[in-house]
PDB file of N, CA and C in Angstrom:
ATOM      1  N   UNK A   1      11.883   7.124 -34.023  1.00  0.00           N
ATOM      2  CA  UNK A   1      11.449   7.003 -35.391  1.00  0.00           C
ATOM      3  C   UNK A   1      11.020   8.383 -35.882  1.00  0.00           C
ATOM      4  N   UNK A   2      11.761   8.752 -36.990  1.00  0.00           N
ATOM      5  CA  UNK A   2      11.290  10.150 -37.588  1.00  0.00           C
ATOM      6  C   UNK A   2       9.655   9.866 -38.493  1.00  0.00           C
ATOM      7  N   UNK A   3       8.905  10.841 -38.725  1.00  0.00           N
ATOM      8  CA  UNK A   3       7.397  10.730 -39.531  1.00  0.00           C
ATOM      9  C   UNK A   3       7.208  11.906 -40.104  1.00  0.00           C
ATOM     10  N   UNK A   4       6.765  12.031 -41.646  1.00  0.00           N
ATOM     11  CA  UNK A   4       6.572  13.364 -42.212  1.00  0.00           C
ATOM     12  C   UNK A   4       5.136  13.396 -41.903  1.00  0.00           C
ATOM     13  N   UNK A   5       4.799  14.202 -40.703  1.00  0.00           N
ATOM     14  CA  UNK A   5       3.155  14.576 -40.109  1.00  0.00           C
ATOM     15  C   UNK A   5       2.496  15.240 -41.151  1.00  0.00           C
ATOM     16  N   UNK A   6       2.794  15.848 -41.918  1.00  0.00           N
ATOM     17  CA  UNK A   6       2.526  17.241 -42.622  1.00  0.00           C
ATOM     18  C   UNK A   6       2.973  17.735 -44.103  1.00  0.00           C
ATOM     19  N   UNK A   7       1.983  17.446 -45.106  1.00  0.00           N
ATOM     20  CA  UNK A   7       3.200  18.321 -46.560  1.00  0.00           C
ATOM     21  C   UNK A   7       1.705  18.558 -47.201  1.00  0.00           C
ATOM     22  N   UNK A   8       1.458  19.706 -47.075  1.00  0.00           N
ATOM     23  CA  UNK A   8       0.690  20.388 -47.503  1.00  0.00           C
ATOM     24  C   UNK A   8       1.352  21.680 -48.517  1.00  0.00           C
ATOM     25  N   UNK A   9       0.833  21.885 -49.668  1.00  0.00           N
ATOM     26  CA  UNK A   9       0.843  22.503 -50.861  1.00  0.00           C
ATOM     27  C   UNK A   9      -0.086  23.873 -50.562  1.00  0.00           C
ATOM     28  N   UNK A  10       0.583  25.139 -50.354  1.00  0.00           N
ATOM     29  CA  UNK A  10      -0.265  26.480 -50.080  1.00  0.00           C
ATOM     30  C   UNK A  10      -0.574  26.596 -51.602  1.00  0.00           C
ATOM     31  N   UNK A  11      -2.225  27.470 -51.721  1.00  0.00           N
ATOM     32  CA  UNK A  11      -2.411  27.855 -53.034  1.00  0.00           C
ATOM     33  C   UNK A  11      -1.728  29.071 -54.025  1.00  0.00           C
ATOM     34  N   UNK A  12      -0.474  29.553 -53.445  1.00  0.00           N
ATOM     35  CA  UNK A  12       0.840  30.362 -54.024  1.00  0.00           C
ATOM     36  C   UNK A  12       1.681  29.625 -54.632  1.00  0.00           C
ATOM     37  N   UNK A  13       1.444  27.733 -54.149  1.00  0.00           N
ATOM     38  CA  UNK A  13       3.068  27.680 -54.660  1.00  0.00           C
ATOM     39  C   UNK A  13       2.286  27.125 -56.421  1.00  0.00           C
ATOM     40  N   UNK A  14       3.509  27.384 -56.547  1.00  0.00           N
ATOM     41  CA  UNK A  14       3.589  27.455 -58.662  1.00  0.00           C
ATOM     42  C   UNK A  14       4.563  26.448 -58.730  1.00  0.00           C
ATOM     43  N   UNK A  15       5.065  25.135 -58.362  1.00  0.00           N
ATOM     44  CA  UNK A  15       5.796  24.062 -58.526  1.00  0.00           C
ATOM     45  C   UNK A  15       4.857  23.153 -59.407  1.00  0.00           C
ATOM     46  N   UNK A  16       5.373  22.823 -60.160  1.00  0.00           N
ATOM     47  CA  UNK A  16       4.646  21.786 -60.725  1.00  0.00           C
ATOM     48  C   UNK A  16       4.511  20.561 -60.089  1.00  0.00           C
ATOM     49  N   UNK A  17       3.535  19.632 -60.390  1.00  0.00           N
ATOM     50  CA  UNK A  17       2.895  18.047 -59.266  1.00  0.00           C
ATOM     51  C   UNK A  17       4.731  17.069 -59.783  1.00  0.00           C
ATOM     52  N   UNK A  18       4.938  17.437 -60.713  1.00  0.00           N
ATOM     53  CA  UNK A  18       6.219  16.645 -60.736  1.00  0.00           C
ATOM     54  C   UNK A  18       7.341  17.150 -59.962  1.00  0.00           C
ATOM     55  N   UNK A  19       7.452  17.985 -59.497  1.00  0.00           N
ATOM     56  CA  UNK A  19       8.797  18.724 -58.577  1.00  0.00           C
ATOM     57  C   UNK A  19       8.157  18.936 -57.268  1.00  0.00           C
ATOM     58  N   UNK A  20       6.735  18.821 -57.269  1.00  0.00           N
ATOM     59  CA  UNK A  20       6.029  18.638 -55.517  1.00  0.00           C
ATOM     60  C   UNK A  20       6.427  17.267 -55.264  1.00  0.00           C
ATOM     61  N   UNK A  21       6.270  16.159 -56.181  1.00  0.00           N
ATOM     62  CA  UNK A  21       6.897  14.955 -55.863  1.00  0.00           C
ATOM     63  C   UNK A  21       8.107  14.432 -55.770  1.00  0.00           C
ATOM     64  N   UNK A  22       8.778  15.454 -56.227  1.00  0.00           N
ATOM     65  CA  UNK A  22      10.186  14.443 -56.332  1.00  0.00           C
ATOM     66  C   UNK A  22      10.597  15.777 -54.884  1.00  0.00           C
ATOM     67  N   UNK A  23      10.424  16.684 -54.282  1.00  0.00           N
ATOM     68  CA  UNK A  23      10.287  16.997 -52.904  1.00  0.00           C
ATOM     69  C   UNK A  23      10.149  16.011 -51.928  1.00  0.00           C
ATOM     70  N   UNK A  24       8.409  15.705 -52.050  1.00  0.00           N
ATOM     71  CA  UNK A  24       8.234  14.665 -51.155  1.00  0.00           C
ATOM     72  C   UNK A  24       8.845  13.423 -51.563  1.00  0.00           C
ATOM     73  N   UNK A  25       9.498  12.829 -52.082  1.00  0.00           N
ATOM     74  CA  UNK A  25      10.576  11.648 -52.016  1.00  0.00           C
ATOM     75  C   UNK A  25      11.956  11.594 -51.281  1.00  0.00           C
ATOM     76  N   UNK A  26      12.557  12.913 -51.913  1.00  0.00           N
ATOM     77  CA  UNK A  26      13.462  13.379 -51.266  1.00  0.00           C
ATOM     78  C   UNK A  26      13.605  13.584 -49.726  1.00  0.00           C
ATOM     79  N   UNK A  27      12.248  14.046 -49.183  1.00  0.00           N
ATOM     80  CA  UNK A  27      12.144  14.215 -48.014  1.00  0.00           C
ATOM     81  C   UNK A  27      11.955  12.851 -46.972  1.00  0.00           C
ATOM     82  N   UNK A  28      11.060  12.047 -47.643  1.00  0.00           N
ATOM     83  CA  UNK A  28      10.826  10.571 -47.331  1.00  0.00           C
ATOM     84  C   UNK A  28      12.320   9.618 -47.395  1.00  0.00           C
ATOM     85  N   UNK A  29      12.904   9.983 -48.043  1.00  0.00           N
ATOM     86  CA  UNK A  29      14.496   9.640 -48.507  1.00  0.00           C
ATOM     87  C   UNK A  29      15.223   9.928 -46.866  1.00  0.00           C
ATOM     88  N   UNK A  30      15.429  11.180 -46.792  1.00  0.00           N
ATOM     89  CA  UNK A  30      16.410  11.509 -45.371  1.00  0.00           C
ATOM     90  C   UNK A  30      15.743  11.335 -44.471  1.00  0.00           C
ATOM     91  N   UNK A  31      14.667  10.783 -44.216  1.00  0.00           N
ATOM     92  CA  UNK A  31      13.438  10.863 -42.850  1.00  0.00           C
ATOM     93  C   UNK A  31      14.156   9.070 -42.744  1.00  0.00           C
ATOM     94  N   UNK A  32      13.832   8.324 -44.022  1.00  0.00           N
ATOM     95  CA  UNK A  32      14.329   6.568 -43.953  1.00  0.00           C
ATOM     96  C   UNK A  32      15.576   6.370 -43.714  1.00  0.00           C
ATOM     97  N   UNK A  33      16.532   7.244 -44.135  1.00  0.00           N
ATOM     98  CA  UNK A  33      17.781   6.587 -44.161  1.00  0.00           C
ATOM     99  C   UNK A  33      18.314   7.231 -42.661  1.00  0.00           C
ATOM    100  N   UNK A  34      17.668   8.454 -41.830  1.00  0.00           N
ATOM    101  CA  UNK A  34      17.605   8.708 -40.757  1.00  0.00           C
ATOM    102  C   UNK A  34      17.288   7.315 -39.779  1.00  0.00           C
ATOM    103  N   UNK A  35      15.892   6.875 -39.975  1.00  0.00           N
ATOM    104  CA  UNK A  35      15.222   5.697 -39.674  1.00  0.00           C
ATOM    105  C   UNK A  35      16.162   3.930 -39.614  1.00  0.00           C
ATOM    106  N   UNK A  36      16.681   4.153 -40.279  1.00  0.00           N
ATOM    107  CA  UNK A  36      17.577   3.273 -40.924  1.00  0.00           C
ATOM    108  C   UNK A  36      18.897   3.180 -39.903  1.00  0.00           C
ATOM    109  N   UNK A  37      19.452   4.721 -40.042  1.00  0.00           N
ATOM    110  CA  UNK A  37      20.981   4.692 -39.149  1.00  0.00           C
ATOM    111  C   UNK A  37      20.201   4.360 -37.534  1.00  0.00           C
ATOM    112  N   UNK A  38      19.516   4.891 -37.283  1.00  0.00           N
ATOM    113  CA  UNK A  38      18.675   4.897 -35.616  1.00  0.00           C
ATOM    114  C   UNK A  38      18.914   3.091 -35.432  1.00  0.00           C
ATOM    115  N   UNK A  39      17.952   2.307 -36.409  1.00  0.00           N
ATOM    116  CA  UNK A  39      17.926   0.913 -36.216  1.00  0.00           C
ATOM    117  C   UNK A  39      19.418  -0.287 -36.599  1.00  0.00           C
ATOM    118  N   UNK A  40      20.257   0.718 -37.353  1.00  0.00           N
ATOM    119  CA  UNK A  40      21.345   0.080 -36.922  1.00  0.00           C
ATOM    120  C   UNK A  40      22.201   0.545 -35.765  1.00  0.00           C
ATOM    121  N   UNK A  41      21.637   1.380 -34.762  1.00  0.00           N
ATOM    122  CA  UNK A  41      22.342   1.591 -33.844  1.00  0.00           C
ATOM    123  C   UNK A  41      23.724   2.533 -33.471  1.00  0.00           C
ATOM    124  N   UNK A  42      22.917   3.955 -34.890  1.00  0.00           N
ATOM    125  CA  UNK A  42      23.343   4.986 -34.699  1.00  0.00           C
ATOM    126  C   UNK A  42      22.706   5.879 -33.419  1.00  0.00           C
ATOM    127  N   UNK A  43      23.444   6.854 -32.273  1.00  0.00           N
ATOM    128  CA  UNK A  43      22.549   7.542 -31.726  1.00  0.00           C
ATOM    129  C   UNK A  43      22.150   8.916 -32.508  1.00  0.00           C
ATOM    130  N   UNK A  44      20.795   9.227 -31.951  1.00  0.00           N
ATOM    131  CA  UNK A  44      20.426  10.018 -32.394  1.00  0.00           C
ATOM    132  C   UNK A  44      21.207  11.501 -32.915  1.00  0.00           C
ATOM    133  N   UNK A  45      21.980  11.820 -31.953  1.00  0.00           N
ATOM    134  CA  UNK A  45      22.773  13.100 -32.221  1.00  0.00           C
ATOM    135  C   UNK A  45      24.099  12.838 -32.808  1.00  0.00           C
ATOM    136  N   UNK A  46      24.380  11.884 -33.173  1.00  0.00           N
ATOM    137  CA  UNK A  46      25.208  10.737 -34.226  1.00  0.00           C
ATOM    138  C   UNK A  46      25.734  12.163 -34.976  1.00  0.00           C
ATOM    139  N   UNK A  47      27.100  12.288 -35.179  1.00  0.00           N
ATOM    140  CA  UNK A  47      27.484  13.663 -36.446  1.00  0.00           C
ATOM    141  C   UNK A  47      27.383  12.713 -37.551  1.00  0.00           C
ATOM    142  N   UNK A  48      27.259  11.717 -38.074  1.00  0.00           N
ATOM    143  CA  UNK A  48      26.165  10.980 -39.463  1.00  0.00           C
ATOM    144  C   UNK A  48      24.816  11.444 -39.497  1.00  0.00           C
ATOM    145  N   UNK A  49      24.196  11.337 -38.488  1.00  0.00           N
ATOM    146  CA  UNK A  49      22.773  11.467 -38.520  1.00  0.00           C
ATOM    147  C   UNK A  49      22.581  13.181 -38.787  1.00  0.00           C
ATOM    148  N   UNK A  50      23.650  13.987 -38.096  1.00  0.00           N
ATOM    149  CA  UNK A  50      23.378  15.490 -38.042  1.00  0.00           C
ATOM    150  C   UNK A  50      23.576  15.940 -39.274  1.00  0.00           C
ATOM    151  N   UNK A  51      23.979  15.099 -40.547  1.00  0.00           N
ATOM    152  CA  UNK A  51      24.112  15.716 -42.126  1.00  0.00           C
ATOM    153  C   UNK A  51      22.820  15.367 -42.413  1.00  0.00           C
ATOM    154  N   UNK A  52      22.149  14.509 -42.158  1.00  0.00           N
ATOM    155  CA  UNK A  52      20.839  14.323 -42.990  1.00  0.00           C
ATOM    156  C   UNK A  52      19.717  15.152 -42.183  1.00  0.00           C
ATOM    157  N   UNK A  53      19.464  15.473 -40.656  1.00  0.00           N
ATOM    158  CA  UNK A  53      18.869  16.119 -39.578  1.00  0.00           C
ATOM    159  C   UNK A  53      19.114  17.755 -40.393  1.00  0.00           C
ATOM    160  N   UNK A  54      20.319  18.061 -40.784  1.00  0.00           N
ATOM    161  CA  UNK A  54      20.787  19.177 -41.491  1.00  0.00           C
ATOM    162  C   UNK A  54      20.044  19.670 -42.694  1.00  0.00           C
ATOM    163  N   UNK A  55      20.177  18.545 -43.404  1.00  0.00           N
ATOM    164  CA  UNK A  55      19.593  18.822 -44.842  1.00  0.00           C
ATOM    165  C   UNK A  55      18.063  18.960 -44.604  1.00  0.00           C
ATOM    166  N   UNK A  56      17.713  18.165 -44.101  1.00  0.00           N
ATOM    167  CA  UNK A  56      15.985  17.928 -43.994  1.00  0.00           C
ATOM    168  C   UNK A  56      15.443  19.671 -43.481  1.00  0.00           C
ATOM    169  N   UNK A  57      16.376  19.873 -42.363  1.00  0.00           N
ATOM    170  CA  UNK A  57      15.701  21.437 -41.974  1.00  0.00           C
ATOM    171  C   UNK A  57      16.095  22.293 -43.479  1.00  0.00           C
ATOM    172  N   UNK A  58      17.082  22.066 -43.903  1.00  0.00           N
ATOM    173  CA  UNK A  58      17.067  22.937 -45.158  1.00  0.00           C
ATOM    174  C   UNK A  58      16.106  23.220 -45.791  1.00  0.00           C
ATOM    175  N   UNK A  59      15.943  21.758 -46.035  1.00  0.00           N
ATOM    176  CA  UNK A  59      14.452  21.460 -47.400  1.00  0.00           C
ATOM    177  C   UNK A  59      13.464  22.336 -46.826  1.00  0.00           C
ATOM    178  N   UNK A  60      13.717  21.790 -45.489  1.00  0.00           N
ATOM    179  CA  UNK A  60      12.003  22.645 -45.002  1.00  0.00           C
ATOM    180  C   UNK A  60      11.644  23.591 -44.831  1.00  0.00           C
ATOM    181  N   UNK A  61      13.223  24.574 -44.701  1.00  0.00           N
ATOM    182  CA  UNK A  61      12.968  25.513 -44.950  1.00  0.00           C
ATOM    183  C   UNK A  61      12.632  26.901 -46.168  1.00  0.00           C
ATOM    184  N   UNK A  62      13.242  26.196 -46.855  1.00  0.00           N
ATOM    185  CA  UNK A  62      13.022  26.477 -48.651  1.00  0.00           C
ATOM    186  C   UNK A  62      11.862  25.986 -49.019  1.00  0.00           C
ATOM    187  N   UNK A  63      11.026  25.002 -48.823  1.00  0.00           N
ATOM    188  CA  UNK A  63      10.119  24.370 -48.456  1.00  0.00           C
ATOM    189  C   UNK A  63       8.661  25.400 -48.194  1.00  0.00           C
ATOM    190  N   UNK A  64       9.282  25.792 -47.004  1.00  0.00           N
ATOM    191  CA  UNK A  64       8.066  27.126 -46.662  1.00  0.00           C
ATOM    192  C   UNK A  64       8.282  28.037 -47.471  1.00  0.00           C
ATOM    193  N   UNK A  65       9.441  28.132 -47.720  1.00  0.00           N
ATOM    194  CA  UNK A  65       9.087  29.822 -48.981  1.00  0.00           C
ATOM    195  C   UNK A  65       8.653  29.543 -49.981  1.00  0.00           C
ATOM    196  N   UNK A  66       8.352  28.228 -50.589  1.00  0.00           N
ATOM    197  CA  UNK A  66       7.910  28.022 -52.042  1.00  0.00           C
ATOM    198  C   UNK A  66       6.685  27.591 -51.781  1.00  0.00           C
ATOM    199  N   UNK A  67       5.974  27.735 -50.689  1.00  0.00           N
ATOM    200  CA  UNK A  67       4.129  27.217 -49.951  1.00  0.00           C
ATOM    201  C   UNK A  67       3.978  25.758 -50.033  1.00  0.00           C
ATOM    202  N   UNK A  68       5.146  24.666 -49.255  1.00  0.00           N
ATOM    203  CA  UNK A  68       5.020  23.805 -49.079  1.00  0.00           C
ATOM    204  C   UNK A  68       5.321  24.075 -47.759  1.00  0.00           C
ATOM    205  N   UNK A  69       4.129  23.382 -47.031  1.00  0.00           N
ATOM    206  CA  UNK A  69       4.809  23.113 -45.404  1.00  0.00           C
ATOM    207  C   UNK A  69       4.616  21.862 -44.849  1.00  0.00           C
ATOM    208  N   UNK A  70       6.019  21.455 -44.189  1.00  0.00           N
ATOM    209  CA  UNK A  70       6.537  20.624 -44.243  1.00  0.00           C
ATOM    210  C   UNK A  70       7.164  20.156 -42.431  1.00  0.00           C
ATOM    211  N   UNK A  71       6.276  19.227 -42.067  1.00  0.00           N
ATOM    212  CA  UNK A  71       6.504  18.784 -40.494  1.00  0.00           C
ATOM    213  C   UNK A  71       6.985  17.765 -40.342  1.00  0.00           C
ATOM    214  N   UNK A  72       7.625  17.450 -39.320  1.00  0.00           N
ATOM    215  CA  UNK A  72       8.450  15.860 -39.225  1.00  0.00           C
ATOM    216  C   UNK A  72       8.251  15.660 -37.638  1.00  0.00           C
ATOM    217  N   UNK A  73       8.022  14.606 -37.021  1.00  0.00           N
ATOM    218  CA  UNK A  73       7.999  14.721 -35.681  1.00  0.00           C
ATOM    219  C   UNK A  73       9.255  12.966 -35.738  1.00  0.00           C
ATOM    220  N   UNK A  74       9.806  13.054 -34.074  1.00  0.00           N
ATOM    221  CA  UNK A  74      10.358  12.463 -33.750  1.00  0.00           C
ATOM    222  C   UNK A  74      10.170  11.372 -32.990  1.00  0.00           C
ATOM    223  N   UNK A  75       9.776  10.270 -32.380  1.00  0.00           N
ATOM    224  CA  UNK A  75       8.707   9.670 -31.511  1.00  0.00           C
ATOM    225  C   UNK A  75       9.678   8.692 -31.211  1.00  0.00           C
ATOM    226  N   UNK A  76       9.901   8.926 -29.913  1.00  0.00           N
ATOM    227  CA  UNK A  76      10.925   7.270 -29.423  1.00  0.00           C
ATOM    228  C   UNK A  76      10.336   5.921 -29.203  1.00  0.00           C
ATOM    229  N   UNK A  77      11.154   5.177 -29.941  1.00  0.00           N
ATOM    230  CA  UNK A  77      10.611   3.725 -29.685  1.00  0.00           C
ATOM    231  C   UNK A  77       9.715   3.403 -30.521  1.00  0.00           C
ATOM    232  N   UNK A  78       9.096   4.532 -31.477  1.00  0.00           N
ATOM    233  CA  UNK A  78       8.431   3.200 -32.558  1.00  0.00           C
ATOM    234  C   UNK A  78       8.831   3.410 -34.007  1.00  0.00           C
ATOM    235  N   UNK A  79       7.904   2.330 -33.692  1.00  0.00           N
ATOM    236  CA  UNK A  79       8.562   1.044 -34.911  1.00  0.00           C
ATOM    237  C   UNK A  79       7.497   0.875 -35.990  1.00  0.00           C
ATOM    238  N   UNK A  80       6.535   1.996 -36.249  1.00  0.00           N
ATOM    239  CA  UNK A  80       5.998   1.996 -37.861  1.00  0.00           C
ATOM    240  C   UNK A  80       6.467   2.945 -38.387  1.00  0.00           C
ATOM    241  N   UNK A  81       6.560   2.460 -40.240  1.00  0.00           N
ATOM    242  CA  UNK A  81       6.783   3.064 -40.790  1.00  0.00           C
ATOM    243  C   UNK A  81       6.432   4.172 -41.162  1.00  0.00           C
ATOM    244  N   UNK A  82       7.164   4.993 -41.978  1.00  0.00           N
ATOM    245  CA  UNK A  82       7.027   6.602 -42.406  1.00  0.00           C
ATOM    246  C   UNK A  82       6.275   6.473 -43.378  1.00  0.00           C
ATOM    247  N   UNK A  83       5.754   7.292 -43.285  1.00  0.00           N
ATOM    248  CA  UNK A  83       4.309   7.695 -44.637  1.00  0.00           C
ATOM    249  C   UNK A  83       5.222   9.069 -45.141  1.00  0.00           C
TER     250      UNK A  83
END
């Protein structure tokens, strides 16, 4: 199960609360539908799963240059949901 641990806002970034949010959706977006392929019985290193595993490091990394930082951890076997 993927989890966004972490989205903290540095006091540099200049994004407005409406484009910090539609970030964190987006990000909550490829973390679920990650979540999603896993429980229908995609494997993890799945080349489906590696476009969204792909994008997510993107975000996060653009992410840090605009003073959002942004953690995801991976945890086998469970089964609550993503915050």
């Amino acid at each position: 199960m993927y989890k966004l641990t972490r989205f903290k806002i540095a006091d540099f970034c200049t994004l407005s609360d409406s484009q910090i949010k539609h970030i964190e959706e987006h990000i909550n977006y490829n973390l679920q539908t990650l979540n999603n392929n896993l429980a229908e019985g995609y494997d993890r290193y799945d080349k489906f799963n590696d476009y969204f595993r792909s994008e997510l490091n993107g975000m996060m990394l653009i992410c840090n240059a605009v003073g959002i930082k942004v953690q995801t951890k991976f945890v086998e076997g469970d089964d609550t949901e993503c915050s």
